[in-house]
Every structure is written in C-alpha cells, then in structure tokens.
Protein backbone atom coordinates (compact mmCIF):
# COMPACT_ATOMS: atom_id res chain seq x y z
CA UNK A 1 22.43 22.59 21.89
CA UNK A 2 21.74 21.15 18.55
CA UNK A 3 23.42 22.31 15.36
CA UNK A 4 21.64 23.95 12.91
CA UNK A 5 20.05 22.17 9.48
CA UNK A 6 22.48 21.85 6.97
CA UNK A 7 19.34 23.06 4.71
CA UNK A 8 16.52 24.26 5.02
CA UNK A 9 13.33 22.56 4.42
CA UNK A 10 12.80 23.56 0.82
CA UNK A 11 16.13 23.25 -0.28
CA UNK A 12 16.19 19.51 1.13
CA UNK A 13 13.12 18.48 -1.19
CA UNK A 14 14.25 20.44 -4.33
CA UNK A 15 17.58 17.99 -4.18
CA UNK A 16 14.88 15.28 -3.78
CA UNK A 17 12.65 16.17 -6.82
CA UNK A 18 16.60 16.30 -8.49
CA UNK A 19 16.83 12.70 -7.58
CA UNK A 20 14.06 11.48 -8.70
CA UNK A 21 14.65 13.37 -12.03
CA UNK A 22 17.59 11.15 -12.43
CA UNK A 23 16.31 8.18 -11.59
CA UNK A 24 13.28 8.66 -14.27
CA UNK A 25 15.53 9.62 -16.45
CA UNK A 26 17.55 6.39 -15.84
CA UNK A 27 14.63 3.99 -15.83
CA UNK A 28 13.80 6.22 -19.88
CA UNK A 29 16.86 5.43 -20.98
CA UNK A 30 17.29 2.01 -19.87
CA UNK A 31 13.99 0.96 -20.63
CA UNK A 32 14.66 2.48 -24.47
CA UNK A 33 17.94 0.45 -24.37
CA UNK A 34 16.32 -2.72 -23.56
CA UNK A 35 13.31 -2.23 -26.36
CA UNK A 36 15.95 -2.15 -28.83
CA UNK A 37 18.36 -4.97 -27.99
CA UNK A 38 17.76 -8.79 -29.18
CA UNK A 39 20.25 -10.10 -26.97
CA UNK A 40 18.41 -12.06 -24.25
CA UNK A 41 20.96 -11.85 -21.30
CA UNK A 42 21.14 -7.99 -22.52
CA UNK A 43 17.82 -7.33 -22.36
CA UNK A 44 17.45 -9.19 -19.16
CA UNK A 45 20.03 -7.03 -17.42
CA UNK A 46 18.45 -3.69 -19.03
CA UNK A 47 15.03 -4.72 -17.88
CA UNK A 48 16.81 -5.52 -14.13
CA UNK A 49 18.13 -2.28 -14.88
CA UNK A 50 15.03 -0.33 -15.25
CA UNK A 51 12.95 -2.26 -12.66
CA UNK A 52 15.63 -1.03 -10.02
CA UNK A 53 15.05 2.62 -10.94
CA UNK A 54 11.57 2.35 -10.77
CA UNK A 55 12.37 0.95 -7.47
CA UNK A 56 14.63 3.75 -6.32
CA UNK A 57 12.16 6.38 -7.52
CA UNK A 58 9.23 4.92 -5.37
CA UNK A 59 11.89 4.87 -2.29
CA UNK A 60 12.86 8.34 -2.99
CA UNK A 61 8.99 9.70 -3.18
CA UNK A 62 8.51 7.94 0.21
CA UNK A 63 11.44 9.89 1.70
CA UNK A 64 9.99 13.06 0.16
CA UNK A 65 6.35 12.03 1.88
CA UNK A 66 8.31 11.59 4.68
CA UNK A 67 10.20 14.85 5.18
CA UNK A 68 6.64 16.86 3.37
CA UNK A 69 3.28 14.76 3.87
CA UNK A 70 1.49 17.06 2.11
C-alpha cells in the first residue's frame, strides 16, 4: 500500500513558483551588486554568483515542467 502525498499537486508547485521567486530574486540582487563593484575578483565572484542562480532557476522550471507539463 503506498503512503499518501505529502502534498497535493498544487501545493507542490506553489512551493516551486516560491523557489524560483528566490532564486530571481538572488540572481537581482547579485547581479545589482556586481554592476556596482570595481573590484575585479569581486565582480568576478558576483557575476559567478548570478550566473548560478540563473542556473538554478532554469533547473527549478524544468522540475515544475516536470511535475505540470502544461
């Protein structure tokens, strides 16, 4: 007998959407910080920074197309 969902379906891509609320916001703010730095090992980490959110948020819309391929 299987357990039941810990959530249901809607619940499970509302925390997603959360998610990749975050990680936008994250990718903003790092992506402001880096604009207004001068330092170039700074910046570089900022930009790494940013590029890895942008990362996370495509991986987390591919989980959501996963779980709802609408």
């Amino acid at each position: 007998m299987e357990s039941p969902p810990m959530t249901s379906s809607l619940q499970f891509l509302e925390y997603i959407d959360q998610i990749w609320a975050m990680e936008l916001k994250m990718c903003q703010n790092y992506t402001k910080i880096y604009t207004q730095l001068t330092h170039p090992e700074y910046r570089e980490a900022f930009r790494k920074m940013a590029e890895q959110e942008m990362e996370h948020m495509t991986q987390v819309q591919k989980l959501r197309s996963l779980w709802n391929p609408q």
